[in-house]
Protein backbone atom coordinates (compact mmCIF):
# COMPACT_ATOMS: atom_id res chain seq x y z
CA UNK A 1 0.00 0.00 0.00
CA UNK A 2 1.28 3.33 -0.89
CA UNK A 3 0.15 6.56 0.18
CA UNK A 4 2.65 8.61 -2.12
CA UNK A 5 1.67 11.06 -4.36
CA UNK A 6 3.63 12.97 -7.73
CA UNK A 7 1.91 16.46 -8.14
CA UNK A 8 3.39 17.89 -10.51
CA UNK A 9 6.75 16.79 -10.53
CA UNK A 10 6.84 16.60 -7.45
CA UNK A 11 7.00 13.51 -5.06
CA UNK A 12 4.62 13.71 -1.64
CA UNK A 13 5.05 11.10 0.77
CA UNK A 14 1.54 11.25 1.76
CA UNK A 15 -1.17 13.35 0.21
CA UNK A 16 -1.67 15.67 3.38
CA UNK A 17 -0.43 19.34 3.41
CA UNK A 18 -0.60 21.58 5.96
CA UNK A 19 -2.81 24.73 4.27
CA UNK A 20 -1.13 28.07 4.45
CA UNK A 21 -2.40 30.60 7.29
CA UNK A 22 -2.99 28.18 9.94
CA UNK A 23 0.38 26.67 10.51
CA UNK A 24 2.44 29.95 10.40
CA UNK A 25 6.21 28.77 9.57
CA UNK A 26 5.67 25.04 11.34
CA UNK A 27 7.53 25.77 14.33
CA UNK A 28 4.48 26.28 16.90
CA UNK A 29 3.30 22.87 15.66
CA UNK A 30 6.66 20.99 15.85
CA UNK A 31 6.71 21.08 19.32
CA UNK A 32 3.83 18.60 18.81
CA UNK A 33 5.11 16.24 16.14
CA UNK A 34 7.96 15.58 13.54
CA UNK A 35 6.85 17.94 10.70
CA UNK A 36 8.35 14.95 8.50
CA UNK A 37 5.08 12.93 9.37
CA UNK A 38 3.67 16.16 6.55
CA UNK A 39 3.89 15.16 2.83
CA UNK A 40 4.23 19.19 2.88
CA UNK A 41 3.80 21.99 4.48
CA UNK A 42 2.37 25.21 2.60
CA UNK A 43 3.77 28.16 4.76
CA UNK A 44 1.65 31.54 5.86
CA UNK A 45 1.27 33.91 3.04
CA UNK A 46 4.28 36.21 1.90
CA UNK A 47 4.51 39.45 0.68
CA UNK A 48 7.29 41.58 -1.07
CA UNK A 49 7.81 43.39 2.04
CA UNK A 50 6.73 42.86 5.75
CA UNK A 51 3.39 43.55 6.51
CA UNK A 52 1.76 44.23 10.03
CA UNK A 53 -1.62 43.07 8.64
CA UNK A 54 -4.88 44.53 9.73
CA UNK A 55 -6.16 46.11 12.82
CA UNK A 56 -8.14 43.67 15.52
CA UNK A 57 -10.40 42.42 16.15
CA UNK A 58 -9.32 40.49 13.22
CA UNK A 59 -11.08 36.77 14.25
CA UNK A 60 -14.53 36.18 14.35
CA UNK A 61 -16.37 32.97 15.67
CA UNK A 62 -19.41 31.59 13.34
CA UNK A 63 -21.00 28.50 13.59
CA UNK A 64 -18.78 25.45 12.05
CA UNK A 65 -16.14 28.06 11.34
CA UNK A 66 -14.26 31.34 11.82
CA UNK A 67 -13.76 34.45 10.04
CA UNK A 68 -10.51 36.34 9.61
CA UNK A 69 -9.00 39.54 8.54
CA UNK A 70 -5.78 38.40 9.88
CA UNK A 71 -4.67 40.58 6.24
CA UNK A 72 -1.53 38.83 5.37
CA UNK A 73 0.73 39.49 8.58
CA UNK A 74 4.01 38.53 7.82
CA UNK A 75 8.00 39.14 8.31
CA UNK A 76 8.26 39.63 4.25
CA UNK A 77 10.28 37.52 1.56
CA UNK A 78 13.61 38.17 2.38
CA UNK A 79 13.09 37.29 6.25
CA UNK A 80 11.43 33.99 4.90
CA UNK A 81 14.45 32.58 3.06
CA UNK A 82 17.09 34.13 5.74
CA UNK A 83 15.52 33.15 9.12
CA UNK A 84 12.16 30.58 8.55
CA UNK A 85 13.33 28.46 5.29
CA UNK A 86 16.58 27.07 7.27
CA UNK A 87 14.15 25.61 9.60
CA UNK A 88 11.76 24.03 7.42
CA UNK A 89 14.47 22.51 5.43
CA UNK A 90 15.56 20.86 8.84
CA UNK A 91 12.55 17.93 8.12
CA UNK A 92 11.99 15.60 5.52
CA UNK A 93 8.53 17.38 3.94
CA UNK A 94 8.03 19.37 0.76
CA UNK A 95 7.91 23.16 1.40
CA UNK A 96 5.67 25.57 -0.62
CA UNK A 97 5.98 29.25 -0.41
CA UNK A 98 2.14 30.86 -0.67
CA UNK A 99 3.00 34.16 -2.13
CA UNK A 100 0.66 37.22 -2.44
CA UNK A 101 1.03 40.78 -4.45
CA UNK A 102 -0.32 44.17 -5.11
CA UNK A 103 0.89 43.61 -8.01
CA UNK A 104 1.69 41.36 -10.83
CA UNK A 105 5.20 42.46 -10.92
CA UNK A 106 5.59 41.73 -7.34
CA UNK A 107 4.47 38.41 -7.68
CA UNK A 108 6.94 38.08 -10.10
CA UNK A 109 10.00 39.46 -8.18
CA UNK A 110 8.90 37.15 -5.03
CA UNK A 111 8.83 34.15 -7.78
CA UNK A 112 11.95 34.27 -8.75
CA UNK A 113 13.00 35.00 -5.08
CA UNK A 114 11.65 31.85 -3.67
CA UNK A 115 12.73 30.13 -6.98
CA UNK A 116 16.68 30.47 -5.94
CA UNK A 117 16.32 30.34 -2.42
CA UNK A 118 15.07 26.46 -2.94
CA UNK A 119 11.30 26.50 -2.54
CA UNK A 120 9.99 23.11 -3.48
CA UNK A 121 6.38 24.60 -4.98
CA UNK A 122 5.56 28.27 -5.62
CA UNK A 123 1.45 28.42 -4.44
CA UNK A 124 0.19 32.12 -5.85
CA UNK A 125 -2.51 33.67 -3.62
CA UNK A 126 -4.64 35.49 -6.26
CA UNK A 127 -7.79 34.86 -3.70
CA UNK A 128 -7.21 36.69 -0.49
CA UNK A 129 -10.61 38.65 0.72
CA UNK A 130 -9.52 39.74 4.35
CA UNK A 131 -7.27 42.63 2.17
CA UNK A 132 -8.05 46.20 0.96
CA UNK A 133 -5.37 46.06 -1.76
CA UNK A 134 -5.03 43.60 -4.48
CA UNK A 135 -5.66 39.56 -3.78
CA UNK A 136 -9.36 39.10 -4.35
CA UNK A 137 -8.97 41.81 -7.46
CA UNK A 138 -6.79 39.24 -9.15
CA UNK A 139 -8.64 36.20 -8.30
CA UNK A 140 -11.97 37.04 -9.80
CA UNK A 141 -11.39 37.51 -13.61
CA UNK A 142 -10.34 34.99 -15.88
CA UNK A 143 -7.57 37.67 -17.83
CA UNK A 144 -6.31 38.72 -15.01
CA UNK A 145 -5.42 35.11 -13.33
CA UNK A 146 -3.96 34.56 -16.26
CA UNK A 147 -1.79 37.24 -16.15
CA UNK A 148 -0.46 36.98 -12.77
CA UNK A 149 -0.09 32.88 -13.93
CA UNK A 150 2.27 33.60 -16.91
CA UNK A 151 4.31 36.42 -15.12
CA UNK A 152 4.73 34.33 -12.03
CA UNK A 153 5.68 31.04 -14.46
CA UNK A 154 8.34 33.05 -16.58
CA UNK A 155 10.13 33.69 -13.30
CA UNK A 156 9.47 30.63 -11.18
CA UNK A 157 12.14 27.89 -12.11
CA UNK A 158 10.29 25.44 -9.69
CA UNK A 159 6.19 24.32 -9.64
CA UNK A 160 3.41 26.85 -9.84
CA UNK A 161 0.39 26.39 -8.15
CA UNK A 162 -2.60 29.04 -8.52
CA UNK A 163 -4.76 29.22 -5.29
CA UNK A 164 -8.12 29.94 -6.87
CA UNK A 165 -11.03 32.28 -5.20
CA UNK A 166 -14.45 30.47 -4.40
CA UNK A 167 -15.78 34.26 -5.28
CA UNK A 168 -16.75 34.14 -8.82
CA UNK A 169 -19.19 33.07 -10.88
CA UNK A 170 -17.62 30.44 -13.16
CA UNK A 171 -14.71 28.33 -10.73
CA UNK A 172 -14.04 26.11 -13.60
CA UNK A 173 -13.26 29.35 -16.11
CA UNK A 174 -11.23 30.49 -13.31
CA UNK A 175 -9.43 27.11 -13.33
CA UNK A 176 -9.48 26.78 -17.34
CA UNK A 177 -7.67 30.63 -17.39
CA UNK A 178 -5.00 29.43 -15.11
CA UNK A 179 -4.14 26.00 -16.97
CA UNK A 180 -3.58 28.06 -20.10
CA UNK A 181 -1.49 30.78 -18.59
CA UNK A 182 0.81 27.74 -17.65
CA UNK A 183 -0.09 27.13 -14.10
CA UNK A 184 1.55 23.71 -13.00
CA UNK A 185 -1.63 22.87 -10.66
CA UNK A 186 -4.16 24.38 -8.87
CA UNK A 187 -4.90 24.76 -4.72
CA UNK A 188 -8.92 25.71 -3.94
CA UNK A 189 -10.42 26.88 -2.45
CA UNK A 190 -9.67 29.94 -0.29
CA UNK A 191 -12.09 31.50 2.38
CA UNK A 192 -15.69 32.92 1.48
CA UNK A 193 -16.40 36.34 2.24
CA UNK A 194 -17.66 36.62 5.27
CA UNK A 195 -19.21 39.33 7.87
CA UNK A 196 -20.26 39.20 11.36
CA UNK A 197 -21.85 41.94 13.24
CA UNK A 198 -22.20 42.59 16.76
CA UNK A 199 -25.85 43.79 18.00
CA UNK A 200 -25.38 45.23 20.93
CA UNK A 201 -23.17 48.63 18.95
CA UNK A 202 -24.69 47.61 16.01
CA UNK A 203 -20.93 47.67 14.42
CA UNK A 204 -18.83 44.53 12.16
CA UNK A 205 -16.95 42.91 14.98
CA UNK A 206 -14.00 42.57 12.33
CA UNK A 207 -12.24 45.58 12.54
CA UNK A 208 -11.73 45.29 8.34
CA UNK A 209 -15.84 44.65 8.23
CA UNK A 210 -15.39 41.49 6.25
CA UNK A 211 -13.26 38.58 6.21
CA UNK A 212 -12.62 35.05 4.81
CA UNK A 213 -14.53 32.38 6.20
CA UNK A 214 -12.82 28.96 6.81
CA UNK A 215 -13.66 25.72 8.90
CA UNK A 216 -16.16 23.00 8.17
CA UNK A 217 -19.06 25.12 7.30
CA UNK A 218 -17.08 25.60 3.65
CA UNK A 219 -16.42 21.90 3.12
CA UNK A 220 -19.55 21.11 0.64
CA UNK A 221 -18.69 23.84 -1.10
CA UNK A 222 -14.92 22.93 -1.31
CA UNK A 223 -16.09 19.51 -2.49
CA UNK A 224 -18.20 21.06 -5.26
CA UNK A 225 -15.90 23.47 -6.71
CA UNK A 226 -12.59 21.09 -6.66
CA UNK A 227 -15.33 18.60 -8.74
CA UNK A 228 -16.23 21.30 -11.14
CA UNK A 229 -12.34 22.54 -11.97
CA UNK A 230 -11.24 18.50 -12.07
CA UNK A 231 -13.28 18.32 -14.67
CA UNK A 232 -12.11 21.03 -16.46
CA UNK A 233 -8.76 20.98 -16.30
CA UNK A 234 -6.26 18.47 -16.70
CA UNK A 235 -3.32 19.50 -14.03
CA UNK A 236 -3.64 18.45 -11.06
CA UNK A 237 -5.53 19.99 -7.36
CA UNK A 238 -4.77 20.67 -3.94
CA UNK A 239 -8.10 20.22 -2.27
CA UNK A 240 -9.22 22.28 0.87
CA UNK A 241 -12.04 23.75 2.89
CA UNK A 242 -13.21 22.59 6.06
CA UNK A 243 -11.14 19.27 5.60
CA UNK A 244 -11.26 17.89 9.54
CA UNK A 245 -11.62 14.16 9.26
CA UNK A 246 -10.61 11.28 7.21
CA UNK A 247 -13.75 11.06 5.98
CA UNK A 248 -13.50 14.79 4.26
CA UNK A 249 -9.75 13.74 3.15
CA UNK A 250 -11.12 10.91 0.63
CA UNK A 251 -14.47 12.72 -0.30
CA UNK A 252 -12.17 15.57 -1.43
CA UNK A 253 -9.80 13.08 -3.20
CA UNK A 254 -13.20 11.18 -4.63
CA UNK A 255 -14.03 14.55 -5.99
CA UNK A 256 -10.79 15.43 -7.79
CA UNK A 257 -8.23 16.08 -5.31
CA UNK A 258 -4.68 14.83 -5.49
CA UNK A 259 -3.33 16.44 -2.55
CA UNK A 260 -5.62 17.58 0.55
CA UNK A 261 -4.54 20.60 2.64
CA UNK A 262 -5.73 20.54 6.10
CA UNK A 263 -5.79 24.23 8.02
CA UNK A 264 -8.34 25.78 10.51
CA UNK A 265 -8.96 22.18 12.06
CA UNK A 266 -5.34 22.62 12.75
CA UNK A 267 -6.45 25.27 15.58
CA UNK A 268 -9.03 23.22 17.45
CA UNK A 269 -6.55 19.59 17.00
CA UNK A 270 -2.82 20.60 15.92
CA UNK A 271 -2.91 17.22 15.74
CA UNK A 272 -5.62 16.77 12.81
CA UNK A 273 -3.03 16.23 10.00
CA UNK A 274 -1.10 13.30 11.28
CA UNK A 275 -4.49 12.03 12.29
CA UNK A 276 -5.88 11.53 8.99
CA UNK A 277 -2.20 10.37 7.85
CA UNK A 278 -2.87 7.12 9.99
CA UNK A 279 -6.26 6.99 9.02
CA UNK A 280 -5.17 6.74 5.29
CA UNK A 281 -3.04 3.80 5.38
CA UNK A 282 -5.90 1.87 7.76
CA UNK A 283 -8.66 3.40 5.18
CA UNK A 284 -6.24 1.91 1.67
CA UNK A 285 -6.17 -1.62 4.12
CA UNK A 286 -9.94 -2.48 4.62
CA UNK A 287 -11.19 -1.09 0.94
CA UNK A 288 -7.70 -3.20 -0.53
CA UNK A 289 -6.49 -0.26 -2.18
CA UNK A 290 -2.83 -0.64 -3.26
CA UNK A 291 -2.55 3.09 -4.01
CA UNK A 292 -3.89 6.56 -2.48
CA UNK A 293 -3.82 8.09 -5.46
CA UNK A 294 -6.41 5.66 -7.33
CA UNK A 295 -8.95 7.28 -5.01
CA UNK A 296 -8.70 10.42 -7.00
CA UNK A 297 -11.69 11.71 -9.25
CA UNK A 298 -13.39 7.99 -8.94
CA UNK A 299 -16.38 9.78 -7.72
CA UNK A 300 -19.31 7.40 -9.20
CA UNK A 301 -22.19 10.38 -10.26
CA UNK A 302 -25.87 9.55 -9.97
């Protein structure tokens, strides 16, 4: 039985990533476990230069789930590769960078950082909501994924996946403009926007209004959008979206997911991933599956 996985080039020991956001850089978490148990680890969102992110209250509680405006905190691109990449190179796990811009040329620049500092996977945020600039602007058109996609590919000497917005109309025109602009795969989906609003002052209790909601509330809709761009698209998907049990890891896989990224469930169980790890070999046992990846797309439609 094997629970490896080649995404695009790329050889995971185990289909499980940890999504980017909710594991920071992976050292809160390896005081828990070996981050080698990972097949990878997708690290919190960079940008070109630090960012201090928004003002709180930036979480927000709501039923099966939580919203954030967390906006992209984060030490910058250069303090990734000096002081956090070092670390993560200390375990045996595939490392992706999840990169973010205000603009398409600094998606480009961080690309080609990443690229040379020895990244295993480039993963481009075009889909962040809980941000006043850029992000969500990006990940709604079809031209314009596109165009961050083939400036972020020219520079990117290693993998390129395009994290895809749940936001639009069309996900699988979305996914089709990506796959032509020479994306390697495709990650989806990112948070919903969200809003909460406190009654008592009558006022968002997010600071930023709105936000991106996450947890298992999201997961049918995770399901139904990585179904819809499987089918139209031939490269490959990281699945996510209110992934908490085994049981969401191999519907997601059913429905067209090579890889599954597990994140907010990370913040009630740190534990979660390595979890459902276990659960996959005993899961390939009992169904006599000699492969993980057979599971994927064998959804049987009515």
């Amino acid at each position: 039985m094997s629970l490896s996985v080649d995404f695009a080039g790329i050889t995971f020991k185990n289909p499980i990533v940890a999504a980017s956001g909710t594991f920071g850089f992976g050292r809160e978490y390896a005081e828990f476990y070996d981050l080698s148990k990972l097949g990878g680890i997708c690290v919190k969102g960079l940008t070109l230069e630090p960012r201090l992110g928004n003002d709180p209250p930036r979480i927000a509680q709501s039923p099966m789930g939580i919203l954030n405006s967390v906006g992209l905190q984060n030490p910058g691109v250069d303090a990734f590769i000096q002081n956090e990449l070092p670390f993560l190179r200390e375990y045996h796990t595939v490392v992706i960078a999840n990169i973010s811009g205000n603009t398409i040329g600094e998606y480009a620049s961080m690309a080609q950082k990443l690229s040379e500092a020895g990244v295993d996977i480039i993963e481009v945020n075009v889909s962040c909501p809980n941000v006043k600039d850029g992000g969500i602007a990006f990940g709604t058109s079809p031209d314009s994924v596109a165009s961050v996609t083939e400036a972020v590919v020219r520079k990117a000497t290693v993998p390129v996946i395009l994290k895809l917005s749940p936001n639009v109309t069309d996900i699988a025109n979305i996914a089709k403009a990506a796959e032509s602009a020479g994306a390697d795969a495709l990650s989806l989906i990112n948070t919903l926007i969200g809003m909460r609003i406190d009654t008592k002052t009558r006022k968002p209790i997010l600071k930023n209004n709105i936000g991106g909601l996450s947890g298992p509330a999201v997961f049918p809709i995770a399901v139904r959008m990585v179904w819809q761009a499987a089918a139209a698209v031939k490269i490959p998907i990281l699945g996510m979206g209110g992934v908490v049990t085994l049981n969401d890891t191999i519907e997601m896989m059913l429905a067209g997911a090579s890889l599954v990224g597990v994140g907010t469930a990370c913040f009630d169980d740190p534990y979660a991933p390595v979890k459902i790890i276990d659960g996959l070999l005993e899961y390939l046992s009992l169904n006599k599956i000699d492969s993980i990846k057979d599971i994927t797309g064998k959804v049987i439609l009515n």
